[in-house]
C-alpha atoms as a PDB file:
ATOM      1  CA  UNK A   1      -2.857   7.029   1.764  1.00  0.00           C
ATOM      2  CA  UNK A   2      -4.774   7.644  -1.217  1.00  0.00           C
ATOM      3  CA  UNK A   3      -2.877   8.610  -4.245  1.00  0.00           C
ATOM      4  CA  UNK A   4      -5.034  10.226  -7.304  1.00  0.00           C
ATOM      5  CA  UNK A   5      -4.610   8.229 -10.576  1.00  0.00           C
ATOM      6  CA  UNK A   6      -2.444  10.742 -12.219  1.00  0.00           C
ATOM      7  CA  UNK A   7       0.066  10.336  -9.536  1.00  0.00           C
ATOM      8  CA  UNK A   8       0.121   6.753  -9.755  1.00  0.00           C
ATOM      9  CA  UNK A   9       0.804   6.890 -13.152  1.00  0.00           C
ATOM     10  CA  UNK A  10       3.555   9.131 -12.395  1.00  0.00           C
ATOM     11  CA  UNK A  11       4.987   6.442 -10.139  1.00  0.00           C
ATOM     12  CA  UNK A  12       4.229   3.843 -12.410  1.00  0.00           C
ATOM     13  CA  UNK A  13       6.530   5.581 -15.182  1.00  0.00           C
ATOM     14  CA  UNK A  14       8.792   6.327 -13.101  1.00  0.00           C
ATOM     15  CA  UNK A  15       9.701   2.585 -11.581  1.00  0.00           C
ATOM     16  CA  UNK A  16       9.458   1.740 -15.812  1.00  0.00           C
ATOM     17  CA  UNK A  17      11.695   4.459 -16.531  1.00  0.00           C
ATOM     18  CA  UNK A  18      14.249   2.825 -13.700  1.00  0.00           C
ATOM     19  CA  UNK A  19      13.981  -0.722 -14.950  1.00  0.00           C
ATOM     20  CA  UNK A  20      14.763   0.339 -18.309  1.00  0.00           C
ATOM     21  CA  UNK A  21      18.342   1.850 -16.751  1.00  0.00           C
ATOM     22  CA  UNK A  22      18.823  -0.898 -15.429  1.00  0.00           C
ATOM     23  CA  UNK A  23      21.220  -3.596 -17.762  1.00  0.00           C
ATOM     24  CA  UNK A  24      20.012  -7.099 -15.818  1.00  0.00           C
ATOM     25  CA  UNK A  25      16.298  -6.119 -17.096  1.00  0.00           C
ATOM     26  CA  UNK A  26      15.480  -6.937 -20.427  1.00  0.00           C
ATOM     27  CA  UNK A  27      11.368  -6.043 -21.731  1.00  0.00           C
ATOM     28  CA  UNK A  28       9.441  -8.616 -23.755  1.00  0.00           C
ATOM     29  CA  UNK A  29       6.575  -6.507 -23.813  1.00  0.00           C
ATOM     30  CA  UNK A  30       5.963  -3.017 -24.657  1.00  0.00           C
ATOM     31  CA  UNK A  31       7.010  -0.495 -22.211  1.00  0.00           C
ATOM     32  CA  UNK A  32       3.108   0.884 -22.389  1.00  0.00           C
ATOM     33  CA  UNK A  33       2.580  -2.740 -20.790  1.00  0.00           C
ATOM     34  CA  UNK A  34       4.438  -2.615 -18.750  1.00  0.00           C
ATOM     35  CA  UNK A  35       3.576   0.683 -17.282  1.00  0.00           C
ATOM     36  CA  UNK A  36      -0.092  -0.395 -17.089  1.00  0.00           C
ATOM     37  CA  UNK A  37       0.492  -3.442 -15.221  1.00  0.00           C
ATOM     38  CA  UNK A  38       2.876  -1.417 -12.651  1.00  0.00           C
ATOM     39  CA  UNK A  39       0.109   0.545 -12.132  1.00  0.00           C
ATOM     40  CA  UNK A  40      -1.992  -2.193 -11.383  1.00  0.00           C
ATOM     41  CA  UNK A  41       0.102  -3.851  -9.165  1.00  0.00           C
ATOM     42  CA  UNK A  42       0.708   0.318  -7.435  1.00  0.00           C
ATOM     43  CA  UNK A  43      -3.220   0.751  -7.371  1.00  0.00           C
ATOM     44  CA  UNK A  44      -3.761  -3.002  -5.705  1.00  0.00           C
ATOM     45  CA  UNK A  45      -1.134  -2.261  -2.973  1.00  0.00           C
ATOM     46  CA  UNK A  46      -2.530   0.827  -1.926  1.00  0.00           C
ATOM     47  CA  UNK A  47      -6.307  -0.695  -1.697  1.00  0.00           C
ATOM     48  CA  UNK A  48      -4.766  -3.665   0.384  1.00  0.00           C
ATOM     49  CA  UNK A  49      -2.893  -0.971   2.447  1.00  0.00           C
ATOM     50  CA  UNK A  50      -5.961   1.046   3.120  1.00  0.00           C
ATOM     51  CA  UNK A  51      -8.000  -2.405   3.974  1.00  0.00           C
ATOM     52  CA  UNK A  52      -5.519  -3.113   6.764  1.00  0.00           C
ATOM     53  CA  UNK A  53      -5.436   0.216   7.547  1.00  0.00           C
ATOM     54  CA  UNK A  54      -9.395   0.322   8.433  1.00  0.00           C
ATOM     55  CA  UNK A  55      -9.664  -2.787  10.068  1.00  0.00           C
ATOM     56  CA  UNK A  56      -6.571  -1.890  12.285  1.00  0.00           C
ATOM     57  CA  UNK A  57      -8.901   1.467  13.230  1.00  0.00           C
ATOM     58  CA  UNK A  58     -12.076  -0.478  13.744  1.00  0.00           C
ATOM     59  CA  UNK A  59     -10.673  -2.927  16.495  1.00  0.00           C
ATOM     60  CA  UNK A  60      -9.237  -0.108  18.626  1.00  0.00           C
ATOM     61  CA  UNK A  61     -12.834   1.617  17.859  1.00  0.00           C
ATOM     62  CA  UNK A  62     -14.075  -1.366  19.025  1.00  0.00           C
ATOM     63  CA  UNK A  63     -12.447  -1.286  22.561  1.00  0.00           C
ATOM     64  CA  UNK A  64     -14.914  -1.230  25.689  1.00  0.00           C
ATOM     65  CA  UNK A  65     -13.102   2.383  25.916  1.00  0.00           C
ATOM     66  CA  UNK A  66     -12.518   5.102  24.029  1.00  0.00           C
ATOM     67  CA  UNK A  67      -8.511   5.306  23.307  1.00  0.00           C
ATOM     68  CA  UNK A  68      -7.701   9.340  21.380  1.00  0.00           C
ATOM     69  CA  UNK A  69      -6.498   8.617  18.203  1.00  0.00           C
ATOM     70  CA  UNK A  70      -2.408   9.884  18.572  1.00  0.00           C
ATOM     71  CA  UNK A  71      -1.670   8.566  21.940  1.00  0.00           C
ATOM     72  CA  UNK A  72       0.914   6.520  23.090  1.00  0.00           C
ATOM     73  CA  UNK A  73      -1.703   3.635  24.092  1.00  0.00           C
ATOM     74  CA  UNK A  74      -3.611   3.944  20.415  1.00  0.00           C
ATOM     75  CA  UNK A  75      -0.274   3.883  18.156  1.00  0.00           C
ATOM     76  CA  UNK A  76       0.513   0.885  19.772  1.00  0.00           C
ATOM     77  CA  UNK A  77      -2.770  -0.752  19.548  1.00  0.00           C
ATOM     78  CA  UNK A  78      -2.640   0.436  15.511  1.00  0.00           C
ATOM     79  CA  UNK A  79       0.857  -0.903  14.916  1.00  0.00           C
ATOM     80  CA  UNK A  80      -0.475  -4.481  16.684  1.00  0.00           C
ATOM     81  CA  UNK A  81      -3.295  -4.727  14.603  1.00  0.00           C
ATOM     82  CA  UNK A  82      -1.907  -3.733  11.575  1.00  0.00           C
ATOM     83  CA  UNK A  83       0.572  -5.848  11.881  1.00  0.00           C
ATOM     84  CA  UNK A  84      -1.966  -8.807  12.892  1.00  0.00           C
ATOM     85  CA  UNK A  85      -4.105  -7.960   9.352  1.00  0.00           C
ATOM     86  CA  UNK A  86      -0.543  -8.335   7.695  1.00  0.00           C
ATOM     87  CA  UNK A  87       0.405 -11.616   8.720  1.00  0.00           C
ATOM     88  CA  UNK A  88      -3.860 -12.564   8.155  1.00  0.00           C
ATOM     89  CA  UNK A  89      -2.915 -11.598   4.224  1.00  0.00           C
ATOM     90  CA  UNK A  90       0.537 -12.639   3.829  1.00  0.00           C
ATOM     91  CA  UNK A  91       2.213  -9.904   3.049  1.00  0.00           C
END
């Protein structure tokens, strides 16, 4: 899913805003900071995501048939392959 920068920043305040609730989680740094590096750790999660999610496409486009995207047969085939390309990075 691709998320527009504005709306990751939104996120990214908003998981700031939560940790500063929070009483176990004490900042070192400037909220600002830590904002921007939320939103870089947001923005890199949803690039990995949409990695796996095109490679998981791209071997069941690569099948000797063609399977319709929304079938049983081709959810299946996405969830195994995504799932592969997770393990692959470690997640």
């Amino acid at each position: 899913m691709r998320l527009s920068r504005d709306k990751v920043n939104v996120l990214a305040r908003a998981v700031t805003d939560a940790l500063k609730q929070m009483d176990e989680v004490e900042f070192i740094e400037d909220p600002n900071t830590i904002r921007q590096e939320t939103r870089k750790i947001i923005e890199d999660l949803l690039n990995n995501e949409e990695r796996i999610d095109q490679s998981a496409r791209q071997k069941i486009e690569s099948q000797k048939r063609t399977i319709l995207e929304g079938s049983q047969e081709w959810d299946i085939l996405y969830r195994k392959y995504y799932n592969e390309e997770v393990k692959k990075l470690g997640i």
